[in-house]
C-alpha atoms as a PDB file:
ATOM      1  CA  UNK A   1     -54.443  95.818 113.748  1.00  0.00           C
ATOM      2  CA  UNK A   2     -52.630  95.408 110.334  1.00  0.00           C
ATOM      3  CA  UNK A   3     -54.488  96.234 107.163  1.00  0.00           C
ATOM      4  CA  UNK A   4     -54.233  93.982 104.174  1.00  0.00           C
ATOM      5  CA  UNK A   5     -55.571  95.189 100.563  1.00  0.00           C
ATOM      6  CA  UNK A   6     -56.735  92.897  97.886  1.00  0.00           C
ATOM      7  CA  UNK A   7     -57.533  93.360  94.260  1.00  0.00           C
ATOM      8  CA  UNK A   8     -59.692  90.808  92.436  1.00  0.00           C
ATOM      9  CA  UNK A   9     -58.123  90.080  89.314  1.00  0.00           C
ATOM     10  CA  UNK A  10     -59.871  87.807  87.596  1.00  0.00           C
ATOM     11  CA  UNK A  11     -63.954  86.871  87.033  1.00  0.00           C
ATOM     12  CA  UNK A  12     -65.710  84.374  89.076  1.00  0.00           C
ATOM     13  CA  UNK A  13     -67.894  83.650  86.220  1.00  0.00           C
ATOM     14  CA  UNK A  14     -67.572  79.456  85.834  1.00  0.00           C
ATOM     15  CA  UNK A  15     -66.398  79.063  89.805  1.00  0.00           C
ATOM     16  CA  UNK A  16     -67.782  77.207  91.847  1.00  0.00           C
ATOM     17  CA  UNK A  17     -70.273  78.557  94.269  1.00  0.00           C
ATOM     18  CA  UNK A  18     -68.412  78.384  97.377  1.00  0.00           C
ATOM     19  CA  UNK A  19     -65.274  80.564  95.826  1.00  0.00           C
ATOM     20  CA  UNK A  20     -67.774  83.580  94.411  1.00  0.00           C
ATOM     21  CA  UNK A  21     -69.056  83.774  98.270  1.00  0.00           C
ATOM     22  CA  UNK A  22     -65.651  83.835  98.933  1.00  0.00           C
ATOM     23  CA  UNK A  23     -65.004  87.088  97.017  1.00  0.00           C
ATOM     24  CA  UNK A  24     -68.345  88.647  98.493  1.00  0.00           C
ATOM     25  CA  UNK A  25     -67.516  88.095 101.636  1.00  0.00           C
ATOM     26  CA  UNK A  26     -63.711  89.786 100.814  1.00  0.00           C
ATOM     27  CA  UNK A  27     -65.836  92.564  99.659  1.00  0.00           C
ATOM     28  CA  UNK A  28     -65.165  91.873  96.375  1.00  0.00           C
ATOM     29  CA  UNK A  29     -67.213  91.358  92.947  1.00  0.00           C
ATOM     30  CA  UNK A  30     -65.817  92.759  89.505  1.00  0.00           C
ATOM     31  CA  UNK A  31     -62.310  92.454  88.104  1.00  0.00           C
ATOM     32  CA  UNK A  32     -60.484  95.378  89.479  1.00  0.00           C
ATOM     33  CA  UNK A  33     -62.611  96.143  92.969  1.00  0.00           C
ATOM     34  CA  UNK A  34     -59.710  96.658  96.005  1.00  0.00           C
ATOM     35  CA  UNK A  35     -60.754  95.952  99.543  1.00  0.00           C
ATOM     36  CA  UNK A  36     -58.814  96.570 102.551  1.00  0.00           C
ATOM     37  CA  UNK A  37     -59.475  94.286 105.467  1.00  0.00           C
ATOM     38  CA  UNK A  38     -57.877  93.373 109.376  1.00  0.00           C
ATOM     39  CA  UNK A  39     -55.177  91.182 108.526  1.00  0.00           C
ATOM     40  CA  UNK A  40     -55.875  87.588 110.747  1.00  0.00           C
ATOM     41  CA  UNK A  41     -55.937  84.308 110.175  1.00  0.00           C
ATOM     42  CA  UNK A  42     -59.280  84.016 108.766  1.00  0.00           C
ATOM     43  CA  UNK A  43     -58.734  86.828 106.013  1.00  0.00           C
ATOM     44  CA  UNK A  44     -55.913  84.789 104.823  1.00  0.00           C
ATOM     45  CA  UNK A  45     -57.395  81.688 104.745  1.00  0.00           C
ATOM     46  CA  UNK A  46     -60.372  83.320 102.178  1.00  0.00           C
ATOM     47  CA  UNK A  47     -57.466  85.207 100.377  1.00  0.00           C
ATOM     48  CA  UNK A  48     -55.671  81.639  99.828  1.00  0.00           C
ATOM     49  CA  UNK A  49     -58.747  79.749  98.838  1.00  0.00           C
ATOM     50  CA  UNK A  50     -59.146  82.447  95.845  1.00  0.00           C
ATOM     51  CA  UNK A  51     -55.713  82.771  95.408  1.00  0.00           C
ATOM     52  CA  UNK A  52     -55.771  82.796  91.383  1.00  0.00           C
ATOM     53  CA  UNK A  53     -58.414  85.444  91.103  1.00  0.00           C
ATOM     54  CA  UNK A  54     -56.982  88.486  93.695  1.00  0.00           C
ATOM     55  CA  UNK A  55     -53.513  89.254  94.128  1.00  0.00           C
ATOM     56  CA  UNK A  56     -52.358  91.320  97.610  1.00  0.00           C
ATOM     57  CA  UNK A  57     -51.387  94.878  96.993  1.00  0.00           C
ATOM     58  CA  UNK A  58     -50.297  95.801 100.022  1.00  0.00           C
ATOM     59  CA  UNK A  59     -49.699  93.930 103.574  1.00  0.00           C
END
């Protein structure tokens, strides 16, 4: 399958609940952490909800 990486760019820190579980669940935590996942439909969809805090470095 296709490989997509993601950097998290900006802090969770005053989001709401629902997006910080978003970035754990992209493997993601602190400003600067990449994670490369299976690009699908379901990684996208967490990748567009959090949109303003990662941006897609590759894929």
């Amino acid at each position: 399958m296709a490989k997509v990486t993601v950097r998290q760019t900006a802090s969770p820190i005053r989001r709401k609940k629902d997006q910080r579980a978003t970035l754990v669940g992209l493997g993601l935590n602190r400003v600067g952490r990449v994670s490369t996942l299976e690009d699908n439909a379901s990684v996208r969809g967490m990748i567009a909800k959090v949109a303003h805090m990662v941006e897609v470095v590759e894929g």
